[in-house]
Protein backbone atom coordinates (compact mmCIF):
# COMPACT_ATOMS: atom_id res chain seq x y z
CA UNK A 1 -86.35 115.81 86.78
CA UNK A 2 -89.60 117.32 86.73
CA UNK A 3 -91.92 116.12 84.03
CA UNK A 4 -91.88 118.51 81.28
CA UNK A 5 -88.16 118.53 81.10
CA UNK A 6 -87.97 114.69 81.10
CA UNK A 7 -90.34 115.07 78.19
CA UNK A 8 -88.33 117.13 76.40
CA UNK A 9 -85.20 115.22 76.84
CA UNK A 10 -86.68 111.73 75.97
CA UNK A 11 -84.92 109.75 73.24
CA UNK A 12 -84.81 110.26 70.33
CA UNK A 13 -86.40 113.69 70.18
CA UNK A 14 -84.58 115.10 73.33
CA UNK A 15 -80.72 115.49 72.13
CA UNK A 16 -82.60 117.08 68.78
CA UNK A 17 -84.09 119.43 70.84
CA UNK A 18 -81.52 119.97 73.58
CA UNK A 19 -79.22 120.90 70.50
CA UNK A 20 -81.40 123.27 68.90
CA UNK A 21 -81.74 125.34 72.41
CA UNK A 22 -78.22 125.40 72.80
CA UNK A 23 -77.89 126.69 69.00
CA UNK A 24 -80.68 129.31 69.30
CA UNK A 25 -78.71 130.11 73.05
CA UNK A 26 -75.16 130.43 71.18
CA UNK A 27 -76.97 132.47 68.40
CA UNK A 28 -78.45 134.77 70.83
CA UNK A 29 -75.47 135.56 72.69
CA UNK A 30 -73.06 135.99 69.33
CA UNK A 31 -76.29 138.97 67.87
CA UNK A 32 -76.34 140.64 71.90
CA UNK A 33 -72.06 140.84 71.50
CA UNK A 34 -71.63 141.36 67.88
CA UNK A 35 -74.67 143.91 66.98
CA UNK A 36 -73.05 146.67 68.38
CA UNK A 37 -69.62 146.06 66.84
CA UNK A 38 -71.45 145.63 63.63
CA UNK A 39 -72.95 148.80 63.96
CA UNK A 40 -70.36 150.65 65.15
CA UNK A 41 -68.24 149.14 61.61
CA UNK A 42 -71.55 150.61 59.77
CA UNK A 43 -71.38 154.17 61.32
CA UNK A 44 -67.47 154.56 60.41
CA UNK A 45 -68.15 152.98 57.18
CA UNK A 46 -70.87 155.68 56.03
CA UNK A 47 -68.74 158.51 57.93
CA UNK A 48 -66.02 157.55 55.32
CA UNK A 49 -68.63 157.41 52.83
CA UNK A 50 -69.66 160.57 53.62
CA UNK A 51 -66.36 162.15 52.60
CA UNK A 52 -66.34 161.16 49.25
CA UNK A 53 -66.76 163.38 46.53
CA UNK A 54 -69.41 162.60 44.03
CA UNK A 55 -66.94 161.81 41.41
CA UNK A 56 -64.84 159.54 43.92
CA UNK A 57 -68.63 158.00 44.31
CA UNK A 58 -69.31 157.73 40.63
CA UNK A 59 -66.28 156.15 40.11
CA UNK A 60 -66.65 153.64 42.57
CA UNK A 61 -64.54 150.46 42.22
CA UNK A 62 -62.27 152.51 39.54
CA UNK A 63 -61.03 154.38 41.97
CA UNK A 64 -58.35 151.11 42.00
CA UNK A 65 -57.60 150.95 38.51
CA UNK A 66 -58.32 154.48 36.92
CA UNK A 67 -54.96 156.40 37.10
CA UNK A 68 -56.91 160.27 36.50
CA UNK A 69 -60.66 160.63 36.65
CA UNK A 70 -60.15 163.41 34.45
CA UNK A 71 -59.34 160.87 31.15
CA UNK A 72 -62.56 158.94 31.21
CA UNK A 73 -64.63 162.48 31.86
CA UNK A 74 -63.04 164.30 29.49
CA UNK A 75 -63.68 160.60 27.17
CA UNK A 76 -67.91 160.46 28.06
CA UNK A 77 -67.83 164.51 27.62
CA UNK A 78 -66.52 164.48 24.16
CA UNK A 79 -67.44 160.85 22.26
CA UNK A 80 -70.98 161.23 20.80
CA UNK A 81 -73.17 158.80 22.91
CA UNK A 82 -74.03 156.38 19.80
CA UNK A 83 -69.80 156.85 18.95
CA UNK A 84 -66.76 153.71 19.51
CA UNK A 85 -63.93 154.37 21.50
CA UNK A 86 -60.70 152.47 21.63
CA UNK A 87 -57.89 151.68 24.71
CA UNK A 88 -54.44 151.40 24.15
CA UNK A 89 -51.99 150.87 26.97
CA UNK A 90 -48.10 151.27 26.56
CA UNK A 91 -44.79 150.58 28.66
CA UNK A 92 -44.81 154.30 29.48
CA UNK A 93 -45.05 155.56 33.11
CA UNK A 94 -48.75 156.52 34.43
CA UNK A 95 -48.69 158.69 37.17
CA UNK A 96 -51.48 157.39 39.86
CA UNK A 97 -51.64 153.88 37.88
CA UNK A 98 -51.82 150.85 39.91
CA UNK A 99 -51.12 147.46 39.43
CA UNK A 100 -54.47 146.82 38.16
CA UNK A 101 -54.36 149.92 35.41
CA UNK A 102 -53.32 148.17 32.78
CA UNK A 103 -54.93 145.19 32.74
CA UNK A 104 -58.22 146.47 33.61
CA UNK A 105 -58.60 149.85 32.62
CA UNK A 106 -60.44 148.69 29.18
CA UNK A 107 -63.38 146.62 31.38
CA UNK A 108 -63.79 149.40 33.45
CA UNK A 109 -63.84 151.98 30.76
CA UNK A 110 -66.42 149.96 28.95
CA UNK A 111 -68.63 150.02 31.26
CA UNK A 112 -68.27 154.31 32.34
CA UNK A 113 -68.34 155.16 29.18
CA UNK A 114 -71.71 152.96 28.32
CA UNK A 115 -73.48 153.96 25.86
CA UNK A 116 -70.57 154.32 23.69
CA UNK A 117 -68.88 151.00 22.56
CA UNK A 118 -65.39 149.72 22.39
CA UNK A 119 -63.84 149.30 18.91
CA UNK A 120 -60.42 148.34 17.28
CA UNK A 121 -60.96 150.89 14.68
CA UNK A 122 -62.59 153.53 16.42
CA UNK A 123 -61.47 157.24 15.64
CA UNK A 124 -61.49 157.73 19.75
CA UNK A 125 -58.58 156.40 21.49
CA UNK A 126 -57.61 156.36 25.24
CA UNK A 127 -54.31 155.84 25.40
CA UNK A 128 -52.71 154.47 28.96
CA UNK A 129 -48.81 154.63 29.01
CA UNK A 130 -48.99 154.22 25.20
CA UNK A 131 -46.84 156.57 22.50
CA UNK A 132 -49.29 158.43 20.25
CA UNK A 133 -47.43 157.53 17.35
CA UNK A 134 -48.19 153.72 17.77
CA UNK A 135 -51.36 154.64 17.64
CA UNK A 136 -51.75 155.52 13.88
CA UNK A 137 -49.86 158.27 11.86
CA UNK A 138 -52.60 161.04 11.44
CA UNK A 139 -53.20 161.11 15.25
CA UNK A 140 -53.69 164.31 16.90
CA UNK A 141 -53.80 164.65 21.28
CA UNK A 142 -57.41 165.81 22.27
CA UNK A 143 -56.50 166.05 25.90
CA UNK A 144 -53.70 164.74 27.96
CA UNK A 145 -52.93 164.94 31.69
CA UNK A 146 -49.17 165.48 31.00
CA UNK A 147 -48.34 162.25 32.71
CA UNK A 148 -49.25 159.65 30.83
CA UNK A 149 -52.71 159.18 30.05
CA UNK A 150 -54.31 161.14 26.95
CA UNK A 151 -56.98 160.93 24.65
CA UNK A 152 -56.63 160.96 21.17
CA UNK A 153 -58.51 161.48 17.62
CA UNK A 154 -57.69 159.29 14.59
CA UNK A 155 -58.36 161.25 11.53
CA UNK A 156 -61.23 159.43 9.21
């Protein structure tokens, strides 16, 4: 052995460093094989990006549990900004509803609809699968997509 690398191998030091070199070595080799795969991933992930339209974008992660875009837009265009909103779901069937619909529709409408808050006795009412007459008795339909998701108006 020549006298640098029996220096660097000496106990107790050595097998420290001997192990780090093989670490930074294995680390080396994984970026030089995996760096292109990763950015390969990255350019198909922003191509399908790409293709999104801005409402699919605005949406985002409700694109899982929001059965029609349409609902929540129509909801933001027509609650005042400082007004309350409610969510009611029902047994009905929601056309484009998921598993998650139901159970999360109210989280994710609370925060899309921001700054408007959710309340029990709000006049607004997004109603999910529910039957407008549950709702209250002087309830009229402000918009509805036909198949199964509507929102309504409570009358003061």
């Amino acid at each position: 052995m020549t006298g640098r690398l029996k220096e660097f191998l000496t106990w107790p030091y050595g097998i420290a460093r001997l192990g780090a070199a093989l670490c930074a070595a294995v680390a080396a080799v994984a970026v030089l094989v995996e760096l292109p795969r990763a950015l390969d991933r990255l350019g198909d992930r922003a191509e399908a990006s790409s293709k999104l339209t801005y409402e699919d974008r605005e949406m985002g992660a409700g694109l899982g549990v929001v059965a029609d875009q349409r609902a929540l837009r129509e909801a933001r265009a027509l609650i005042p900004a400082d007004g309350s909103y409610d969510v009611v779901t029902g047994p009905a069937a929601i056309r484009g509803a998921t598993g998650l619909t139901r159970d999360f529709i109210e989280a994710f409408a609370a925060s899309f609809l921001l700054p408007r808050r959710h309340s029990n006795s709000s006049p607004w009412v997004l109603c999910y699968g529910c039957d407008a007459d549950s709702v209250g008795e002087d309830v009229r339909v402000v918009w509805t997509n036909g198949e199964g998701v509507s929102l309504l108006r409570r009358r003061a």
